[in-house]
C-alpha atoms as a PDB file:
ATOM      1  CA  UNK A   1      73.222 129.960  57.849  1.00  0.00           C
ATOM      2  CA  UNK A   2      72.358 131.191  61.178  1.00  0.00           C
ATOM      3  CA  UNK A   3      75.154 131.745  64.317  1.00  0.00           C
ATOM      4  CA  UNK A   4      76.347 128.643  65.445  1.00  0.00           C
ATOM      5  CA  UNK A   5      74.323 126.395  62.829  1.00  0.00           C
ATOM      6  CA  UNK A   6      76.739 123.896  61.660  1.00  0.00           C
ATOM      7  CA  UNK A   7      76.758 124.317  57.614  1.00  0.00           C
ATOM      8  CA  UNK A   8      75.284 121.985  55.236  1.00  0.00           C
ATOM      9  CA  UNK A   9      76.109 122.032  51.490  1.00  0.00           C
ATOM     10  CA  UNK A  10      78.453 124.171  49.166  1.00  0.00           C
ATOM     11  CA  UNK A  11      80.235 126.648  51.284  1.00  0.00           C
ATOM     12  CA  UNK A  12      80.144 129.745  49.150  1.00  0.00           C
ATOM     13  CA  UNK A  13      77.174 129.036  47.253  1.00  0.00           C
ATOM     14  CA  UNK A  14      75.447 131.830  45.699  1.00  0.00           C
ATOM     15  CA  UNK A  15      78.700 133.860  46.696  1.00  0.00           C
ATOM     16  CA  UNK A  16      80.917 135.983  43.858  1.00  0.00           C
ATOM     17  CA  UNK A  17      84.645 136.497  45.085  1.00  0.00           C
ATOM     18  CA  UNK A  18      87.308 138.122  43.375  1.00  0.00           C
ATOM     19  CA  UNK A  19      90.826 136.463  43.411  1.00  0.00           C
ATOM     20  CA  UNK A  20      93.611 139.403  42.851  1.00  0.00           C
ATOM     21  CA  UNK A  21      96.429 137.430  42.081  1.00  0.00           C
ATOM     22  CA  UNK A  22      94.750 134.616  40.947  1.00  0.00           C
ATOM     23  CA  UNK A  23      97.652 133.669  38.061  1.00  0.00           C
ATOM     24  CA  UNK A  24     101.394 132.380  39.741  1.00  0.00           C
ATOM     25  CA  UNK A  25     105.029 131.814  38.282  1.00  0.00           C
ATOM     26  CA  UNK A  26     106.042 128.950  36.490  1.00  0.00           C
ATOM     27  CA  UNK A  27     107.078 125.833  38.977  1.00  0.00           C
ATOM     28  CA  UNK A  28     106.580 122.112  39.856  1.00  0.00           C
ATOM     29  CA  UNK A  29     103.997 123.417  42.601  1.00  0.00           C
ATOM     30  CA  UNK A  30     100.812 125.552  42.504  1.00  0.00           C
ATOM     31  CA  UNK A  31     100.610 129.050  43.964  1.00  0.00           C
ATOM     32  CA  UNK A  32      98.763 130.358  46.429  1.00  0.00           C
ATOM     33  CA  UNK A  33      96.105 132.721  44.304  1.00  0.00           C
ATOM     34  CA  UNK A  34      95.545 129.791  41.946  1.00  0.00           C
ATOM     35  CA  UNK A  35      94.770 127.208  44.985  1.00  0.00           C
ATOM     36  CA  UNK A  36      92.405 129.562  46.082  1.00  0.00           C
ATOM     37  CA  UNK A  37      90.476 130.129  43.220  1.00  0.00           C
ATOM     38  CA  UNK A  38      90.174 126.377  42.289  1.00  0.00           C
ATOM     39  CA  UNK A  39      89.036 125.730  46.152  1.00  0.00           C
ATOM     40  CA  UNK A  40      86.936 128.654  46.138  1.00  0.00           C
ATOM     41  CA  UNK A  41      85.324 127.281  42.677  1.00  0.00           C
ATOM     42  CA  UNK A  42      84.976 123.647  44.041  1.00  0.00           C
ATOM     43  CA  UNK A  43      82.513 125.090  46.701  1.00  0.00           C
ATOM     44  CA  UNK A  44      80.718 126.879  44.143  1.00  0.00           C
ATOM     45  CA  UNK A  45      81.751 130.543  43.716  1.00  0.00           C
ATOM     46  CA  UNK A  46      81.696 132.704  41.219  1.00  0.00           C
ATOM     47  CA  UNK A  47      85.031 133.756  40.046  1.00  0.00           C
ATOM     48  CA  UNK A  48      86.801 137.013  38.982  1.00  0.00           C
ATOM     49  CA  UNK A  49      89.893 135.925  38.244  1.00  0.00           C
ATOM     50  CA  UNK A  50      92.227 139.077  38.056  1.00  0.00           C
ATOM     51  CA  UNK A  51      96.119 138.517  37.434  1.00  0.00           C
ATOM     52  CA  UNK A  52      98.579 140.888  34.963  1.00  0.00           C
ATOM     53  CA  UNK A  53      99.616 138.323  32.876  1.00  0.00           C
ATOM     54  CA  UNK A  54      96.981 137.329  30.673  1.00  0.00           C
ATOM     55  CA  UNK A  55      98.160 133.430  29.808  1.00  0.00           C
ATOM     56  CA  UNK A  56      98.244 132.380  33.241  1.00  0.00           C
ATOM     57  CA  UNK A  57      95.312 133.606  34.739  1.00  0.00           C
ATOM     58  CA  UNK A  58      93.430 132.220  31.914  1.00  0.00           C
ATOM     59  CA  UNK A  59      95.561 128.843  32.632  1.00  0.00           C
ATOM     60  CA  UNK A  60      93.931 129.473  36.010  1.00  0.00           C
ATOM     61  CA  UNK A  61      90.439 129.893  34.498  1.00  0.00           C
ATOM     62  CA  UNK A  62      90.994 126.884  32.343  1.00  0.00           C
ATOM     63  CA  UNK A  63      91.885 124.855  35.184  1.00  0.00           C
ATOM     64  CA  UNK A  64      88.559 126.209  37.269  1.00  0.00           C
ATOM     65  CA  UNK A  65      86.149 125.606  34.261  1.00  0.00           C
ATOM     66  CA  UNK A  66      88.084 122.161  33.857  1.00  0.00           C
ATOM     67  CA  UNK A  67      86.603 121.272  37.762  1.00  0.00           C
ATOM     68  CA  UNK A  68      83.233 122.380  36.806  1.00  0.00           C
ATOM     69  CA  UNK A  69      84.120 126.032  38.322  1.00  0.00           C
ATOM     70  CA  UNK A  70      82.768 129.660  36.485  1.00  0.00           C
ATOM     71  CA  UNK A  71      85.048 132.325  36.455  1.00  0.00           C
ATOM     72  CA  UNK A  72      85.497 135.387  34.281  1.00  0.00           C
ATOM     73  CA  UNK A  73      89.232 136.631  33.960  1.00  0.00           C
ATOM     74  CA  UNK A  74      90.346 140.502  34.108  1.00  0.00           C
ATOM     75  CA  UNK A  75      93.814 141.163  33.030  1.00  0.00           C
ATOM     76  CA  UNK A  76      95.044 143.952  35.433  1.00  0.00           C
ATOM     77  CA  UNK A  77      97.982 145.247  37.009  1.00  0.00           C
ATOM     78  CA  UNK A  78      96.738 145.821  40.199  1.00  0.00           C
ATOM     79  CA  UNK A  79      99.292 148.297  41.391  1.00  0.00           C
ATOM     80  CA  UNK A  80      98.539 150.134  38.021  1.00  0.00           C
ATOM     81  CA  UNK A  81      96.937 153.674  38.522  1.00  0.00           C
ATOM     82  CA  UNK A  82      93.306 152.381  37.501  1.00  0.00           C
ATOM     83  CA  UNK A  83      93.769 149.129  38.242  1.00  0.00           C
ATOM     84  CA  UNK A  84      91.741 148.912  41.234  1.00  0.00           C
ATOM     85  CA  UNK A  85      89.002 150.778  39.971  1.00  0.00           C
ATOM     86  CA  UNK A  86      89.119 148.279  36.610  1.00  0.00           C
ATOM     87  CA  UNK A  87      89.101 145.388  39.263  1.00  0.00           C
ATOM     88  CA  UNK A  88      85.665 147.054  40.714  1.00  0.00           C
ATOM     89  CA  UNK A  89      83.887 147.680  37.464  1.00  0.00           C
ATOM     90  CA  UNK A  90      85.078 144.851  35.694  1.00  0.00           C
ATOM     91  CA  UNK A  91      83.602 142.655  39.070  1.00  0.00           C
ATOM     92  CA  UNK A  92      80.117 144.601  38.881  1.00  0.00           C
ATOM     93  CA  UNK A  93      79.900 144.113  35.208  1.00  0.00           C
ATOM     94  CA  UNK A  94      80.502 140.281  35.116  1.00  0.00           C
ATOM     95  CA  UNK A  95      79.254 139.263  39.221  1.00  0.00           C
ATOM     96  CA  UNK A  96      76.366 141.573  39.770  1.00  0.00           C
ATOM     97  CA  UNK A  97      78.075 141.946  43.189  1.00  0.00           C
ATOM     98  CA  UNK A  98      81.471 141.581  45.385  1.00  0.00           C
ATOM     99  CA  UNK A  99      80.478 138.899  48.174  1.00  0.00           C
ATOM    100  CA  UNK A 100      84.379 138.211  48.553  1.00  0.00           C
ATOM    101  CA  UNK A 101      87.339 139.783  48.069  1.00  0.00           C
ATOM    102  CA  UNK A 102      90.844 137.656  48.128  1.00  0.00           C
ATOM    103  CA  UNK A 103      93.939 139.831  47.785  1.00  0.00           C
ATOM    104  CA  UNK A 104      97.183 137.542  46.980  1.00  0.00           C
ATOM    105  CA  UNK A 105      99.600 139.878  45.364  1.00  0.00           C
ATOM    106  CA  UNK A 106     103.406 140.478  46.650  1.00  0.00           C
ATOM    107  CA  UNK A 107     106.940 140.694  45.380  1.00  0.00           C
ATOM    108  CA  UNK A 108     109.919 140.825  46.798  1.00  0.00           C
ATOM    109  CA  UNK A 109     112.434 141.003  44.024  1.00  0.00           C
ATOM    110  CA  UNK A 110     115.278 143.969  44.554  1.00  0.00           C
ATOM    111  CA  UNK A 111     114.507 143.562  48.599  1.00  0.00           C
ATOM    112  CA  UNK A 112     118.200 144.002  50.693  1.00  0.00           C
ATOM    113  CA  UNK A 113     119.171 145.661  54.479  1.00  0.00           C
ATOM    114  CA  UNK A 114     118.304 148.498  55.166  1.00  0.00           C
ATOM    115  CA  UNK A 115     121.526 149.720  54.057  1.00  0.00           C
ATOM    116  CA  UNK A 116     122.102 148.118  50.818  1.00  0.00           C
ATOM    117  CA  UNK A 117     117.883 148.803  49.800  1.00  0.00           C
ATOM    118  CA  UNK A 118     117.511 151.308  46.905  1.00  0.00           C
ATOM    119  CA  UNK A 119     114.872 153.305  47.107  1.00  0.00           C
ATOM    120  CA  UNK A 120     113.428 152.354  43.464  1.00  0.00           C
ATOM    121  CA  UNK A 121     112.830 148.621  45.114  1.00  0.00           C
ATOM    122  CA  UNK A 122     111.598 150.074  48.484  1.00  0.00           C
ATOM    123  CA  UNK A 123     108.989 152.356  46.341  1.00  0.00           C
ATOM    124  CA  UNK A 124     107.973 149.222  44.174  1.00  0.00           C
ATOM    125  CA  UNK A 125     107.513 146.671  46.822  1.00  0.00           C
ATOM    126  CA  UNK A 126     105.655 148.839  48.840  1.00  0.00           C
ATOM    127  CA  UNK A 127     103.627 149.934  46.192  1.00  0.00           C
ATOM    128  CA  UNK A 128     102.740 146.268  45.151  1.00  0.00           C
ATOM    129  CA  UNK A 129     102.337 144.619  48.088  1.00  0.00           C
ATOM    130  CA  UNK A 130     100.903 147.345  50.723  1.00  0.00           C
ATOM    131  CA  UNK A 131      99.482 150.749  48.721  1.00  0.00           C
ATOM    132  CA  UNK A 132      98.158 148.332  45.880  1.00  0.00           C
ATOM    133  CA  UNK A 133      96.060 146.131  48.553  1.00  0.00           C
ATOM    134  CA  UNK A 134      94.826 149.640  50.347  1.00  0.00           C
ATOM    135  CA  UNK A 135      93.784 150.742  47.063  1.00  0.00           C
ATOM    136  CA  UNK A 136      91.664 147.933  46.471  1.00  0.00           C
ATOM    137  CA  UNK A 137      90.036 147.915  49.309  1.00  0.00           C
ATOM    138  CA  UNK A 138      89.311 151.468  48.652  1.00  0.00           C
ATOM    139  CA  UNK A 139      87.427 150.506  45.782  1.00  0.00           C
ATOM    140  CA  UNK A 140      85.710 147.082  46.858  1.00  0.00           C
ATOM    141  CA  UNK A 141      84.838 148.129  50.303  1.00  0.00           C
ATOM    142  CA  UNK A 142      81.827 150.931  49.536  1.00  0.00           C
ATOM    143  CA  UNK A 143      80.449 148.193  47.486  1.00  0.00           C
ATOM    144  CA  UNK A 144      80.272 145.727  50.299  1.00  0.00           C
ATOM    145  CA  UNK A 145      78.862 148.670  52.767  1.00  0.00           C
ATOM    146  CA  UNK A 146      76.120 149.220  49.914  1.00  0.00           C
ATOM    147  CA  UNK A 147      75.233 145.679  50.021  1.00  0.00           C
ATOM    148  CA  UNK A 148      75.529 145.270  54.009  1.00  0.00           C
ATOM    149  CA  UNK A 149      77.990 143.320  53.909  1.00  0.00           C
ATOM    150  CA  UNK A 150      80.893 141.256  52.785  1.00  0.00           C
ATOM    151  CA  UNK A 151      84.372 139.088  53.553  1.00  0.00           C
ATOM    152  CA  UNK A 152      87.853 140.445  52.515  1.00  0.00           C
ATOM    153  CA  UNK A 153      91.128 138.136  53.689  1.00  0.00           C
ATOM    154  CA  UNK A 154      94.347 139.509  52.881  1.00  0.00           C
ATOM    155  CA  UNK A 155      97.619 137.653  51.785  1.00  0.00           C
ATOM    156  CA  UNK A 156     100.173 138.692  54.536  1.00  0.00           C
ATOM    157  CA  UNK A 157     102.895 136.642  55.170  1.00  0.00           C
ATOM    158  CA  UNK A 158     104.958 135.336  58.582  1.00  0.00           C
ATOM    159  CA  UNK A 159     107.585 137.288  57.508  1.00  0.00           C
ATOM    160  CA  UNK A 160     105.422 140.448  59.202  1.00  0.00           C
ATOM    161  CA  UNK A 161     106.348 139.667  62.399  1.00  0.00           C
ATOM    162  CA  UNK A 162     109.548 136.978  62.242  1.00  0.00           C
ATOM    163  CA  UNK A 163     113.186 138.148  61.603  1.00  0.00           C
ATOM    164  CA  UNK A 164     113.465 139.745  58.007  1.00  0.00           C
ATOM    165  CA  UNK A 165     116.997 139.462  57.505  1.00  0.00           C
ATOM    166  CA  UNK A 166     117.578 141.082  54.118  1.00  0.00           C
ATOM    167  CA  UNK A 167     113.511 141.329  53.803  1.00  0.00           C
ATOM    168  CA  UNK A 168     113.363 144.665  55.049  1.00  0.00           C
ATOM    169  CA  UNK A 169     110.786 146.716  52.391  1.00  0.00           C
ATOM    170  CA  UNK A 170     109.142 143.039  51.997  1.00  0.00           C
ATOM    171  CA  UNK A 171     108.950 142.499  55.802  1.00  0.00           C
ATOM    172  CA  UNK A 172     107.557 146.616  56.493  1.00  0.00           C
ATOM    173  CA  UNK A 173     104.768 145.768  53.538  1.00  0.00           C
ATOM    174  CA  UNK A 174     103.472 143.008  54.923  1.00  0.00           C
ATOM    175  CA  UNK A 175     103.482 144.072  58.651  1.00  0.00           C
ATOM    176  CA  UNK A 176     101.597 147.510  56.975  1.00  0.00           C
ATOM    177  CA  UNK A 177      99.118 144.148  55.635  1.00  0.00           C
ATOM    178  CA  UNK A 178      98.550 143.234  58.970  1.00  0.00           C
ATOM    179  CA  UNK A 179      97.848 146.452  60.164  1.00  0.00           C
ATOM    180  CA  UNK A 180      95.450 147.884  57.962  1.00  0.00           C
ATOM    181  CA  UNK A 181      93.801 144.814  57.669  1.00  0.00           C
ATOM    182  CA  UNK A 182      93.120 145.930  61.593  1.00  0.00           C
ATOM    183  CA  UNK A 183      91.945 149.354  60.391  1.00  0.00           C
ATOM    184  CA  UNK A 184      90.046 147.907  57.747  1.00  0.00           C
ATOM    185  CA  UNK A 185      87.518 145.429  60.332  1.00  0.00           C
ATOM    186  CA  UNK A 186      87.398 148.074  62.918  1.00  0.00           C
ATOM    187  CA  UNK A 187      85.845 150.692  60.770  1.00  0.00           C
ATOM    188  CA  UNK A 188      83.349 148.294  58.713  1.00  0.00           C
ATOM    189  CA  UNK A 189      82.391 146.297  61.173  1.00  0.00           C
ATOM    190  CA  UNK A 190      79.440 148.050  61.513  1.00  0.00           C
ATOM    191  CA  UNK A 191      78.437 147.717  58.212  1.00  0.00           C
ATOM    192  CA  UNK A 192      78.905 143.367  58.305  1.00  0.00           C
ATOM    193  CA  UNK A 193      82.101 143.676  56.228  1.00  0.00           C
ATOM    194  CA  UNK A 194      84.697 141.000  57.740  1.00  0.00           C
ATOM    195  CA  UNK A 195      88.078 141.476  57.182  1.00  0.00           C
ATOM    196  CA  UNK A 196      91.337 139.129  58.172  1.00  0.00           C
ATOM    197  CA  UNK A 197      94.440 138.419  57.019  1.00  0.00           C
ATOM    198  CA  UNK A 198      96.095 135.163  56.460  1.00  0.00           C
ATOM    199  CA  UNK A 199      99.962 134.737  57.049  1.00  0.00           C
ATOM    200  CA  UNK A 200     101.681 132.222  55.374  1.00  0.00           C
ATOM    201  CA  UNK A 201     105.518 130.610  56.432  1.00  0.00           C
ATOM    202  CA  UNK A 202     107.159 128.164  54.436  1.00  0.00           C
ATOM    203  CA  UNK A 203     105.073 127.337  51.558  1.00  0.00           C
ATOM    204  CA  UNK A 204     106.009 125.193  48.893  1.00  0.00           C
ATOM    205  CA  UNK A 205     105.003 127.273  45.702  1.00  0.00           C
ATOM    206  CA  UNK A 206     106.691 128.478  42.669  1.00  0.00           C
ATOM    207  CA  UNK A 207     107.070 131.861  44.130  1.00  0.00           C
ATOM    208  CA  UNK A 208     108.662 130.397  47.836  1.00  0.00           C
ATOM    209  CA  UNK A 209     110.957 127.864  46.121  1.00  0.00           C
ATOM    210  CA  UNK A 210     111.807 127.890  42.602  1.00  0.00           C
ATOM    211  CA  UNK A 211     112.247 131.581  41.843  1.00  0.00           C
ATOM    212  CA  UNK A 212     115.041 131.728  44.830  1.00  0.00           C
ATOM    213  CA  UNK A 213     116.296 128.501  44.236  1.00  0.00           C
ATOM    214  CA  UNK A 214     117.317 130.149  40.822  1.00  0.00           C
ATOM    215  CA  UNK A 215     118.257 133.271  41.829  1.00  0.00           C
ATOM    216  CA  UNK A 216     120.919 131.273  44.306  1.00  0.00           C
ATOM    217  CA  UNK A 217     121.652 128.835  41.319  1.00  0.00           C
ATOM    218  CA  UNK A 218     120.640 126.283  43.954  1.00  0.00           C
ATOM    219  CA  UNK A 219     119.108 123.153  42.782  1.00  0.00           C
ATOM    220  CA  UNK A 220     115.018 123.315  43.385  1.00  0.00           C
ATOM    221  CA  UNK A 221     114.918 119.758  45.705  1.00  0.00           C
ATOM    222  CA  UNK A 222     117.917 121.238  48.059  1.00  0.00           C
ATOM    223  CA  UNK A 223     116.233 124.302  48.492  1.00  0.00           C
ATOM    224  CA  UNK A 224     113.092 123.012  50.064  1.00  0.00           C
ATOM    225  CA  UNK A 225     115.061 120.850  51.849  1.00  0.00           C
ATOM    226  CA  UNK A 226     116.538 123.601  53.867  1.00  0.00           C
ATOM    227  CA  UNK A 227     113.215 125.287  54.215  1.00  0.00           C
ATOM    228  CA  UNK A 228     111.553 122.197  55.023  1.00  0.00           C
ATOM    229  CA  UNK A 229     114.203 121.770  58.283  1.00  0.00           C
ATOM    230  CA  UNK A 230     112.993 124.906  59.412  1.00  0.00           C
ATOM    231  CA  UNK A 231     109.361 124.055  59.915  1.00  0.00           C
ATOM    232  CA  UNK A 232     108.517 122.786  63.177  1.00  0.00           C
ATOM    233  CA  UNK A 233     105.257 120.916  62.348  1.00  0.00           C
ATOM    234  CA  UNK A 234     106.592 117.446  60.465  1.00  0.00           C
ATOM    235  CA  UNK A 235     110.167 119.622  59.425  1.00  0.00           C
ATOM    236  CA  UNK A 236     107.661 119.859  56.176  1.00  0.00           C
ATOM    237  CA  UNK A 237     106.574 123.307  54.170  1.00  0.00           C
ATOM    238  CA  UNK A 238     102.913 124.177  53.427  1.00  0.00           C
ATOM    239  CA  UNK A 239     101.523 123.664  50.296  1.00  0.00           C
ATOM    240  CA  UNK A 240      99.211 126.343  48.586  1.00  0.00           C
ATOM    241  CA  UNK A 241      95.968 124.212  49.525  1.00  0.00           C
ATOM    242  CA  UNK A 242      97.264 125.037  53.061  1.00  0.00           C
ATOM    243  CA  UNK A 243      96.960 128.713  52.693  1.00  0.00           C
ATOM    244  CA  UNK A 244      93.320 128.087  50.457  1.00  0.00           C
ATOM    245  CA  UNK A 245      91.481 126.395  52.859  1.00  0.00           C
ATOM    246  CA  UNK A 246      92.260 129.136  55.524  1.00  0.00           C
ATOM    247  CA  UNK A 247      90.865 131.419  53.113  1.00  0.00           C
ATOM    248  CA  UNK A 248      88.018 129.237  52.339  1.00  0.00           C
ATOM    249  CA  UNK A 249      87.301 129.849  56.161  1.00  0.00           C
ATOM    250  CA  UNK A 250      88.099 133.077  56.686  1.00  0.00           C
ATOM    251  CA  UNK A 251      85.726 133.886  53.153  1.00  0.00           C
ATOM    252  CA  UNK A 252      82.816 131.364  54.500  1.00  0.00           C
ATOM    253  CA  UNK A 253      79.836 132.104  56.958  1.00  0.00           C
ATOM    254  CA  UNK A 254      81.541 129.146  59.077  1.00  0.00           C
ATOM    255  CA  UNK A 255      83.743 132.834  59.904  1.00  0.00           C
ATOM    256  CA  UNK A 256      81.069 134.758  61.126  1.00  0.00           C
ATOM    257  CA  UNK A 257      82.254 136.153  64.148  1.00  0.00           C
ATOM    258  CA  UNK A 258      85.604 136.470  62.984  1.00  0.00           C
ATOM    259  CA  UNK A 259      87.411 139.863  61.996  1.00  0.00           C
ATOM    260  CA  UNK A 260      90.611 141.807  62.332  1.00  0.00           C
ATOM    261  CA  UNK A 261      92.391 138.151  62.644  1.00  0.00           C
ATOM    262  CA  UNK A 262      95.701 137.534  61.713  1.00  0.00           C
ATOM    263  CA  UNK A 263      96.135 133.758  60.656  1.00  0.00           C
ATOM    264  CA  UNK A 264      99.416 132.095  60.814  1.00  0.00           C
ATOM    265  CA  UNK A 265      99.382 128.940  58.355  1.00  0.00           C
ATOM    266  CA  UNK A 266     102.860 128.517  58.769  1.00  0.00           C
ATOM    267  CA  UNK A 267     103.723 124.756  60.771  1.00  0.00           C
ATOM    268  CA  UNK A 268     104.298 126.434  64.169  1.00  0.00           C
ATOM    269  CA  UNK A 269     107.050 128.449  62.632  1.00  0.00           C
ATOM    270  CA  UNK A 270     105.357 131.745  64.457  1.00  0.00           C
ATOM    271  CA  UNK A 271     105.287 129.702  68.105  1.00  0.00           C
ATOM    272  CA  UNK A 272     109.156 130.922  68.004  1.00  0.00           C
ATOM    273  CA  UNK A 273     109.115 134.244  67.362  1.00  0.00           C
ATOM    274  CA  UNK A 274     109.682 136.137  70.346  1.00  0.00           C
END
């Protein structure tokens, strides 16, 4: 598709992405990595599905291959020491190539103030959600240079630049997102490689709403409730289709011209900041 040519057909046809993250928590709603792959699959991808837990990233595959999708699964911790480099050779061996990379991994478990933090949760969140996505770049990104190309979008969240609260290692990862997903398009642009970052607010997944609503011993509906208030667009979360058909964008040639982007999908929640 040429600049400015509106697009006809499939959207990622002939494209291989890999989906890091592509498996979610248990919960009445689908996750964000799992959205994405079936979204990316329904425009015709082909999928590496990579996730650490091996039953539900091949839930994820069945689910793809269910819709008519094809995906191949690799069972990796991401923030393992090879795990990057597994992600890489595992993607050449089963795509042939890396057209798209989709990076969807964060926890936030152990978080606190500043005060109250231990520095064994500081060390793992950061290593998870910032030095794990840097590393895979690392890895994907000379791939995409040798092929002249390629799209990377980055799960950050709103939380980057909104009050954190008792977010704070979560909140410093994902603001690190943000900015290296700057470094990253600056210093590949010039090889065709786009890179942005989405960041999501209030979305209604397993991860945003029934893992805390646990934690707190809180039933599941009342929790969204109170997250739904705080949502100025409709007082109404996101869902994880929200947050995959920005990717679908930011991944397709409809995004061009677009790089170093940060994306709020978040209901207008980042209008108040500031």
């Amino acid at each position: 598709m040429s600049a400015g040519e509106p697009h006809r057909g499939p959207r990622l046809e002939g494209k291989t992405a890999v989906i890091v993250g592509a498996g979610q928590t248990p919960g009445a709603t689908i996750g964000n990595g799992r959205a994405t792959a079936l979204r990316f699959a329904q425009e015709r991808a082909h999928l590496l599905l990579v996730d650490r837990d091996d039953a539900s990233v091949n839930e994820t595959r069945a689910l793809v291959l269910q819709a008519g999708g094809r995906a191949e699964v690799a069972v990796v911790d991401i923030a393992g020491s090879d795990g990057p480099d597994e992600v890489r050779e595992r993607a050449l061996e089963v795509l042939g190539r890396i057209d798209i990379l989709h990076h969807n991994v964060g926890i936030g478990a152990g978080d606190n103030t500043p005060t109250k933090l231990t520095e064994e949760a500081w060390d793992l969140i950061i290593d998870v959600n910032l030095k794990a996505m840097w590393r895979t770049c690392k890895e994907i990104v000379p791939v995409m240079r040798e092929q002249n190309g390629g799209a990377i979008v980055c799960v950050s969240s709103l939380a980057a630049v909104a009050a954190a609260g008792s977010i704070t290692a979560y909140k410093i990862s994902k603001a690190g997102v943000n900015a290296l997903v700057h470094s990253l398009a600056i210093t590949n642009a010039r090889y065709g490689i786009r890179v942005n970052a989405i960041m999501p607010g209030f979305i209604d997944t397993p991860m945003g709403v029934d893992a805390p609503a646990a934690a707190f011993a809180v039933a599941r509906d009342e929790y969204a409730r109170g997250r739904d208030a705080m949502v100025p667009l409709r007082n109404r979360q996101g869902s994880a289709w929200d947050v995959a058909n920005a990717a679908l964008f930011l991944a397709s040639d409809e995004a061009s011209f677009i790089t170093g982007a940060i994306l709020p999908v978040d209901g207008g929640q980042s209008a108040k900041v500031g």
